[in-house]
C-alpha atoms as a PDB file:
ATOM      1  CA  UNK A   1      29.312 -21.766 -25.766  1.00  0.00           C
ATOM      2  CA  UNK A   2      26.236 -23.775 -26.281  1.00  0.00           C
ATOM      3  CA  UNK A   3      25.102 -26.205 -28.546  1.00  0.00           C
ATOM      4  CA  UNK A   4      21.664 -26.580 -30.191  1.00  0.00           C
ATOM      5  CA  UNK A   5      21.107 -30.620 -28.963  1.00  0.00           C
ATOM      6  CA  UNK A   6      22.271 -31.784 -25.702  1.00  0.00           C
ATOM      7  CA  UNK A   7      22.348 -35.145 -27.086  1.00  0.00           C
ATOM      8  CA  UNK A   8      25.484 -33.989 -29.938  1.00  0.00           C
ATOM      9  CA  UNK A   9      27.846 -31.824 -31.047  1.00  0.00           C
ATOM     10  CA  UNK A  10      26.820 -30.986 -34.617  1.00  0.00           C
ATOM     11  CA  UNK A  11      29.600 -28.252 -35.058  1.00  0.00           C
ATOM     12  CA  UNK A  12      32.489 -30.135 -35.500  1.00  0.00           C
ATOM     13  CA  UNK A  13      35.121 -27.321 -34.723  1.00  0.00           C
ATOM     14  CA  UNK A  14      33.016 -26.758 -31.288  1.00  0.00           C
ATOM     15  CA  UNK A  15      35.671 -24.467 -28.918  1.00  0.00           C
ATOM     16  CA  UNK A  16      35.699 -24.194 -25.529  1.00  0.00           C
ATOM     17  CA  UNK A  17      37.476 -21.044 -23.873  1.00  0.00           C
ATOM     18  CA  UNK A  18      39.099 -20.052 -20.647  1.00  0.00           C
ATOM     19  CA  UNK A  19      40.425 -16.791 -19.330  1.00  0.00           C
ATOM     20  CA  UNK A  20      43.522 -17.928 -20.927  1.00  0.00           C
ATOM     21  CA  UNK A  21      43.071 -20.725 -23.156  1.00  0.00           C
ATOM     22  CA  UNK A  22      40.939 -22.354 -26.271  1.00  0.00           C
ATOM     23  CA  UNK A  23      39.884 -25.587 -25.848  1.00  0.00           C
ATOM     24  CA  UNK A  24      39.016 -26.959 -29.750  1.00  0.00           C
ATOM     25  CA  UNK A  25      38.994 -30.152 -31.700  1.00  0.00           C
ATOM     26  CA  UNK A  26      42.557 -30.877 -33.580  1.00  0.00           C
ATOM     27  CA  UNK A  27      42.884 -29.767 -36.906  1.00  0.00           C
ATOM     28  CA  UNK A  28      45.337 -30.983 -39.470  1.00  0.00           C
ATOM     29  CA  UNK A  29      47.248 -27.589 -39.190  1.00  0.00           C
ATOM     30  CA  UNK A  30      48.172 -28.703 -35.430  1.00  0.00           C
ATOM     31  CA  UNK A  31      50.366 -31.572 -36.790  1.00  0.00           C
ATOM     32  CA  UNK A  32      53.682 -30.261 -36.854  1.00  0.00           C
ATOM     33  CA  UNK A  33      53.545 -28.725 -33.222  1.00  0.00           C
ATOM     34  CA  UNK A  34      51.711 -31.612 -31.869  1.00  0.00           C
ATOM     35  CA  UNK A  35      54.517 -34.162 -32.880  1.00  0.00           C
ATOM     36  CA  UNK A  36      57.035 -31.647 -31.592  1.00  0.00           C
ATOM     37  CA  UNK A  37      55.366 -31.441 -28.317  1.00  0.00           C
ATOM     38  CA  UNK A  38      55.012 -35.353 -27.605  1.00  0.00           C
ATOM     39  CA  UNK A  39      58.353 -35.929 -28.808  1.00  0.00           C
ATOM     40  CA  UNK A  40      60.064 -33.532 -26.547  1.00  0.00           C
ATOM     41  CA  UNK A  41      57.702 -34.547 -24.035  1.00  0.00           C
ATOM     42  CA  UNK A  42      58.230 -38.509 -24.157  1.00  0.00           C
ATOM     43  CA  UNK A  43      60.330 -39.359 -21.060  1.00  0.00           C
ATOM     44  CA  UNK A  44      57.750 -36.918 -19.167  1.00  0.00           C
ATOM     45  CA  UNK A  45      54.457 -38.426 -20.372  1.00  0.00           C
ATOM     46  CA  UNK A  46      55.795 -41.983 -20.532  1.00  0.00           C
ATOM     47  CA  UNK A  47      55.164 -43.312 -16.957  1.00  0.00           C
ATOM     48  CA  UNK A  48      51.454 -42.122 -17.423  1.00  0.00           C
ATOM     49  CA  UNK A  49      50.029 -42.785 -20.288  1.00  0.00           C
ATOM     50  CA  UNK A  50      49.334 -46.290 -22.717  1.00  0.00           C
ATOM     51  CA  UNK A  51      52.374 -47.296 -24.232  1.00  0.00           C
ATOM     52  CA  UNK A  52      53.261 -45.170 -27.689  1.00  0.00           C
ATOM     53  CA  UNK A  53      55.959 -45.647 -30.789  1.00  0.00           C
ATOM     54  CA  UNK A  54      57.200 -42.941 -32.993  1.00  0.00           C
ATOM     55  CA  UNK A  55      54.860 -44.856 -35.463  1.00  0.00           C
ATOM     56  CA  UNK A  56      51.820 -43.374 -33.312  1.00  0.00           C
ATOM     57  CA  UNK A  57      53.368 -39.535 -34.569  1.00  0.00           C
ATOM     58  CA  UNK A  58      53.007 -40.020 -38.210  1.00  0.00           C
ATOM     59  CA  UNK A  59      50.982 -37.819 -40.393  1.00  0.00           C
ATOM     60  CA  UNK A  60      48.636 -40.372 -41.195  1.00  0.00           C
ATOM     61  CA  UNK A  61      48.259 -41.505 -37.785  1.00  0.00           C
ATOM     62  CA  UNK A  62      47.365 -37.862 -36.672  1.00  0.00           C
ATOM     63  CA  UNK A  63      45.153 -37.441 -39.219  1.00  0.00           C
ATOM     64  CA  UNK A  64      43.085 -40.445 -38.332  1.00  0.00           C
ATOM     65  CA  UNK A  65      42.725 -38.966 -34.756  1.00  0.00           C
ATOM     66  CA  UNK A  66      41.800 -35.793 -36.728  1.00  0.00           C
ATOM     67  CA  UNK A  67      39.002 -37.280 -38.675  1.00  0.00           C
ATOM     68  CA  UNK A  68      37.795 -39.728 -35.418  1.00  0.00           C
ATOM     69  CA  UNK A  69      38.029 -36.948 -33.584  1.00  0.00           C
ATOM     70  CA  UNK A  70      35.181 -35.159 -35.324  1.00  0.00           C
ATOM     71  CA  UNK A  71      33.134 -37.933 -35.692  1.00  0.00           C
ATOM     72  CA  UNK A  72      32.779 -38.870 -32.547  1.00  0.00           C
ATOM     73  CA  UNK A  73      32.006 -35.278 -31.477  1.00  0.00           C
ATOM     74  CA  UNK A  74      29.247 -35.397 -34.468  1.00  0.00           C
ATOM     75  CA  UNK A  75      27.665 -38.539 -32.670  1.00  0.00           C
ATOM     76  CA  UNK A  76      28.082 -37.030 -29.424  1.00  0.00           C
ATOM     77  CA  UNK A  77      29.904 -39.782 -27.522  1.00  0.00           C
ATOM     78  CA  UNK A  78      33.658 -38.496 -27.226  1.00  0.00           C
ATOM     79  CA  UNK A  79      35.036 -35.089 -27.588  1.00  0.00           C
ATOM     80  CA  UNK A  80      38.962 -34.426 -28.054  1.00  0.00           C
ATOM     81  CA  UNK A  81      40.339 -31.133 -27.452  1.00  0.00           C
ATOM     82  CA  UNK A  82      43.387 -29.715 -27.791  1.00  0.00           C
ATOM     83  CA  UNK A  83      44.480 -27.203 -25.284  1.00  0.00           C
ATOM     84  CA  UNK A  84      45.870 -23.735 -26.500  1.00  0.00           C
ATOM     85  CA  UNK A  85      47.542 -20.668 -24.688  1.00  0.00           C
ATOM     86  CA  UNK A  86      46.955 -17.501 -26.784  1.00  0.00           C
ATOM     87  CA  UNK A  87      50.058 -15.361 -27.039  1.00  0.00           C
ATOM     88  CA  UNK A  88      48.756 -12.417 -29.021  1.00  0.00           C
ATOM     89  CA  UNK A  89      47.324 -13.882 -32.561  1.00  0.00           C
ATOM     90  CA  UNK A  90      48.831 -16.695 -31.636  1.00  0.00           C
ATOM     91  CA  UNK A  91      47.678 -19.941 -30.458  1.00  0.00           C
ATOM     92  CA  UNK A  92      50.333 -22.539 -28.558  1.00  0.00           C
ATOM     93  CA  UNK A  93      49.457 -25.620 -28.300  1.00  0.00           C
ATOM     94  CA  UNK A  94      50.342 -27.118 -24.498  1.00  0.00           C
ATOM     95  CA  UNK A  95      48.101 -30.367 -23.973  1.00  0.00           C
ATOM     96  CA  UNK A  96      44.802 -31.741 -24.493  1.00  0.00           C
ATOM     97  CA  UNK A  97      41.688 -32.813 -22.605  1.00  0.00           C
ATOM     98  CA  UNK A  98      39.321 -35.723 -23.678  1.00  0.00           C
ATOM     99  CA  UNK A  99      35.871 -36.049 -22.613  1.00  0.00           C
ATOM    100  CA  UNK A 100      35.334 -39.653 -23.504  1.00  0.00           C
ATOM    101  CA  UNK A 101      32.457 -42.531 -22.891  1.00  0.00           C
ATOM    102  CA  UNK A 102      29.255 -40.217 -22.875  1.00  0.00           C
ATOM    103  CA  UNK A 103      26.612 -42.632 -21.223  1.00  0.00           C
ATOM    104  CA  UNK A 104      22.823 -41.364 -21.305  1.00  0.00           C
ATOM    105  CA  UNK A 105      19.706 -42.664 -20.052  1.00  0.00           C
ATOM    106  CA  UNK A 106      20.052 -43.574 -16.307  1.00  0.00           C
ATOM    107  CA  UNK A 107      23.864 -43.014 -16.183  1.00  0.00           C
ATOM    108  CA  UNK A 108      24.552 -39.318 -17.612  1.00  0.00           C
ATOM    109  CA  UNK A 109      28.127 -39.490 -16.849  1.00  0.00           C
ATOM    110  CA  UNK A 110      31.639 -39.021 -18.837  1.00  0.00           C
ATOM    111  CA  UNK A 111      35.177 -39.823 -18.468  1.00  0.00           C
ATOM    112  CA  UNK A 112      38.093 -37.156 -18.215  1.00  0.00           C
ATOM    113  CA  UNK A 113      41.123 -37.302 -19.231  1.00  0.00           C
ATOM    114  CA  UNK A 114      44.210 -35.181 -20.232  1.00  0.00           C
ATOM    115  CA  UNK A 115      47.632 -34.518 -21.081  1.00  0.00           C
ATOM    116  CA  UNK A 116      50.465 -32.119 -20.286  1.00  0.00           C
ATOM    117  CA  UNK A 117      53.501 -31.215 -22.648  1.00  0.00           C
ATOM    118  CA  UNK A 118      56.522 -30.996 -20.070  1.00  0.00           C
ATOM    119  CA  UNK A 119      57.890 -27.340 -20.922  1.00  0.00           C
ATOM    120  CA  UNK A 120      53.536 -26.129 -19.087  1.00  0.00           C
ATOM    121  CA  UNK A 121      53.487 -28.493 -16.481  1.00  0.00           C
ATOM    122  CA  UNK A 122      52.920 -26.725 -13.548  1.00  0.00           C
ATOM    123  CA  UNK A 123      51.597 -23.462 -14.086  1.00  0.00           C
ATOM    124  CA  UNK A 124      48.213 -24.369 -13.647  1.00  0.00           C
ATOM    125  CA  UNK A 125      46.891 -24.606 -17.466  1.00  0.00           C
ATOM    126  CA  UNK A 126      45.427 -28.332 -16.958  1.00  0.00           C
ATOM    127  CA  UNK A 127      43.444 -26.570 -13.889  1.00  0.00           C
ATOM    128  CA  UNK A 128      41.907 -23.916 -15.703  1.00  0.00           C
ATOM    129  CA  UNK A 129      41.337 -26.345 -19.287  1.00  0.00           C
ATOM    130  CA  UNK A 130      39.282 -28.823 -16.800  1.00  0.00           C
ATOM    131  CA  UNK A 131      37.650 -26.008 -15.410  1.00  0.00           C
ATOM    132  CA  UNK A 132      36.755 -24.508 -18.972  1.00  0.00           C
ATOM    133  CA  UNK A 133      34.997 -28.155 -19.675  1.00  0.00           C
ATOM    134  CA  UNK A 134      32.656 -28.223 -16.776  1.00  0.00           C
ATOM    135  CA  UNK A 135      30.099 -25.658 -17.884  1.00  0.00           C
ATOM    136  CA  UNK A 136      30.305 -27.708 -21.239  1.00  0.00           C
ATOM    137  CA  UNK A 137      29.847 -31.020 -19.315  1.00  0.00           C
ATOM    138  CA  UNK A 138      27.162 -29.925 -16.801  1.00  0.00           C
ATOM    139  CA  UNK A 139      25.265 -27.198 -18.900  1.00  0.00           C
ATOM    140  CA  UNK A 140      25.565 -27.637 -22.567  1.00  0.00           C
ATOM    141  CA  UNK A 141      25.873 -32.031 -22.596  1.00  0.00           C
ATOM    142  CA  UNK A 142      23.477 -31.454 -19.553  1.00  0.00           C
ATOM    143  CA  UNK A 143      25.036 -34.709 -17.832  1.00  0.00           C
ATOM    144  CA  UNK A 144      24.934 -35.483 -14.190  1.00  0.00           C
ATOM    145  CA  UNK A 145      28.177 -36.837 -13.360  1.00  0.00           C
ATOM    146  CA  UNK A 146      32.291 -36.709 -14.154  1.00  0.00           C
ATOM    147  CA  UNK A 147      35.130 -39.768 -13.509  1.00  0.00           C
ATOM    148  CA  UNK A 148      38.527 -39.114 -13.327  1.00  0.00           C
ATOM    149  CA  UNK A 149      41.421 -41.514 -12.502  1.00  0.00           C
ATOM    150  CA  UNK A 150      45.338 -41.828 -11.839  1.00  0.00           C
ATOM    151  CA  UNK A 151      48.105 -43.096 -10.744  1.00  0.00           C
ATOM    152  CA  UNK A 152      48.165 -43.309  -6.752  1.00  0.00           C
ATOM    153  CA  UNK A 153      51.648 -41.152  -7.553  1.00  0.00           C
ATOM    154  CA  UNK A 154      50.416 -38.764  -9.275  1.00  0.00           C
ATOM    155  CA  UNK A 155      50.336 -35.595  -6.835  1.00  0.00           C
ATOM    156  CA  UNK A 156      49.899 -33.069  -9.776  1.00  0.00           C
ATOM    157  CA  UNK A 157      46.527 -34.777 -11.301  1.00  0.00           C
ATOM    158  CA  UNK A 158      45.299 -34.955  -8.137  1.00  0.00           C
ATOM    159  CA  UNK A 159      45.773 -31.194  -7.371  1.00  0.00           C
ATOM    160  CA  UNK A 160      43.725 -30.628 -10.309  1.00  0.00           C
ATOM    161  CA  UNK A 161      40.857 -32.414  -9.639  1.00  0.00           C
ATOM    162  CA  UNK A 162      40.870 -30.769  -5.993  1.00  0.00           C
ATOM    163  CA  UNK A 163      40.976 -27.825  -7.395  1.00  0.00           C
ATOM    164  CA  UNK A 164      37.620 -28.219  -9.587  1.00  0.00           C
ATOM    165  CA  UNK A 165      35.535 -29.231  -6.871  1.00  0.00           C
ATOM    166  CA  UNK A 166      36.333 -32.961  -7.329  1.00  0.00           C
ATOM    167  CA  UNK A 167      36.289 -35.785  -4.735  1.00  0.00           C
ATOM    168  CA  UNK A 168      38.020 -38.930  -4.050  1.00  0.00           C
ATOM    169  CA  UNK A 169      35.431 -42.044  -4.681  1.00  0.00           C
ATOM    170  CA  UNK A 170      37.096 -44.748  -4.607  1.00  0.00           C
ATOM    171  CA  UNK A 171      40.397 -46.840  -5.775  1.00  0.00           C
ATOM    172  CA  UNK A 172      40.236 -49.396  -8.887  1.00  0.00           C
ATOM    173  CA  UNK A 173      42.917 -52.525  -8.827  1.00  0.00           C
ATOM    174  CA  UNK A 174      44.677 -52.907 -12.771  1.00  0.00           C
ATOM    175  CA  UNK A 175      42.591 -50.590 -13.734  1.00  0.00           C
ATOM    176  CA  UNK A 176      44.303 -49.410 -16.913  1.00  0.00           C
ATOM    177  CA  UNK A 177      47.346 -50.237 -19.009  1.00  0.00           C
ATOM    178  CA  UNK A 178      49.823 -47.818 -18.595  1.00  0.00           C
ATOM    179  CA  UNK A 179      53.340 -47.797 -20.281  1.00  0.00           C
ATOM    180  CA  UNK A 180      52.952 -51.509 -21.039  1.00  0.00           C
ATOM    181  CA  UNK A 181      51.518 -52.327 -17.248  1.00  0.00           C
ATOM    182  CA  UNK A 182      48.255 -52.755 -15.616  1.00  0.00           C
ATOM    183  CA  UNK A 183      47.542 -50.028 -12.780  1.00  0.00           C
ATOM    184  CA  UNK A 184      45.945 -49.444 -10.064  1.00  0.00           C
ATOM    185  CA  UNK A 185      44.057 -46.067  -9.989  1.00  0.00           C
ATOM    186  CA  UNK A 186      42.586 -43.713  -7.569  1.00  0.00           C
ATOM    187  CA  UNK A 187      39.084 -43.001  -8.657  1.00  0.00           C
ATOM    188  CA  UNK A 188      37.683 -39.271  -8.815  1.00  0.00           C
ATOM    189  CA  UNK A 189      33.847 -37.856  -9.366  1.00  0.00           C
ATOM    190  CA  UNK A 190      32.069 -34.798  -9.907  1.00  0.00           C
ATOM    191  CA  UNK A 191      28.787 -34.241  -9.688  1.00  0.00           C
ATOM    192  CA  UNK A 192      26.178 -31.677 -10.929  1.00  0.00           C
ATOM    193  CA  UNK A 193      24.766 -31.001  -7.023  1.00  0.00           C
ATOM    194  CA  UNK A 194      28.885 -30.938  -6.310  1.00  0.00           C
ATOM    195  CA  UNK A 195      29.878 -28.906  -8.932  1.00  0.00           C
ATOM    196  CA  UNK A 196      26.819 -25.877  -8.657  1.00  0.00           C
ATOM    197  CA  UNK A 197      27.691 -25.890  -5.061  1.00  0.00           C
ATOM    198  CA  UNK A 198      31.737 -25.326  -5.892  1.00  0.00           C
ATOM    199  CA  UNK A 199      30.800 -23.054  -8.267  1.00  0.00           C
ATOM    200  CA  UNK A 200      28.757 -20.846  -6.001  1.00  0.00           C
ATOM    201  CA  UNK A 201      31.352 -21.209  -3.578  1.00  0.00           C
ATOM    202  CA  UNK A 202      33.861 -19.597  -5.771  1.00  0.00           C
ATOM    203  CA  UNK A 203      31.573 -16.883  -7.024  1.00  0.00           C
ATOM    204  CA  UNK A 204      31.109 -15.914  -3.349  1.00  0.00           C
END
């Protein structure tokens, strides 16, 4: 998919796809199965993510992200997508991936992140959704580098990563507040000379 300017997305309903998946920006039609997938998800995505209320599912609240969402995609300094499996005509939401922080000038860089609904952990849908942002990252944004980071614990994030050509950099102390607690992080990168090598690798 490209866009026109490097520097911003001006479409704001700018999709991403996958052999198996569609990466877009939430939409207020994605309400009702996005509450129903963080609620029956809560005891799974708890120990990993900021702390959240069932105030943080309203309507309202969702349409907030909805409209911050966009604009930040417009300015070209975050981009939110939901992650979709397509079943036919039909699209099911599973997750979502955020490319946040853009940095230009001497930096280039951007910070991943993502979730998983419990019932599609494991079947490698976060792999291919971070693989489906890359070419969007390196080739369309045109930026240099990638962070990642999680919990020292967390085995499945890390198989991810690994899997898209990513590296262990480095390990931040209380580095983020998660679940009410600062911390620490192990600290992943990818960059453009990294990933074009990966990707030739796999092509071969």
């Amino acid at each position: 998919m490209a866009v026109p300017w490097p520097w911003s997305a001006p479409n704001p309903l700018i999709c991403l796809q996958g052999k198996r998946l569609l990466l877009r920006l939430p939409q207020m039609i994605d309400y009702a199965p996005w509450y129903k997938l963080r609620q029956d998800s809560r005891d799974f995505l708890k120990p990993f993510e900021p702390r959240w209320s069932e105030a943080d599912l309203s309507r309202r609240v969702f349409a907030l992200r909805v409209r911050r969402a966009r604009q930040e995609a417009e300015a070209g300094s975050d981009y939110s997508f939901f992650v979709f499996t397509r079943e036919g005509d039909a699209e099911v939401l599973v997750g979502g991936v955020t490319l946040s922080n853009v940095r230009r000038r001497a930096a280039q860089f951007v910070n991943l992140g993502y979730w998983m609904g419990q019932p599609f952990a494991g079947k490698g849908i976060m792999t291919e959704a971070v693989a489906s942002c890359l070419p969007f990252v390196f080739d369309t944004l045109d930026l240099h580098r990638i962070h990642a980071a999680f919990l020292p614990g967390n085995t499945a994030s890390r198989r991810v990563l690994e899997k898209n050509g990513f590296v262990e950099e480095g390990f931040a102390e209380k580095y983020l507040q998660i679940d009410g607690r600062w911390e620490d992080h192990v600290l992943f990168g990818l960059t453009r000379e990294r990933y074009e090598s990966f990707r030739y690798i796999k092509r071969g």
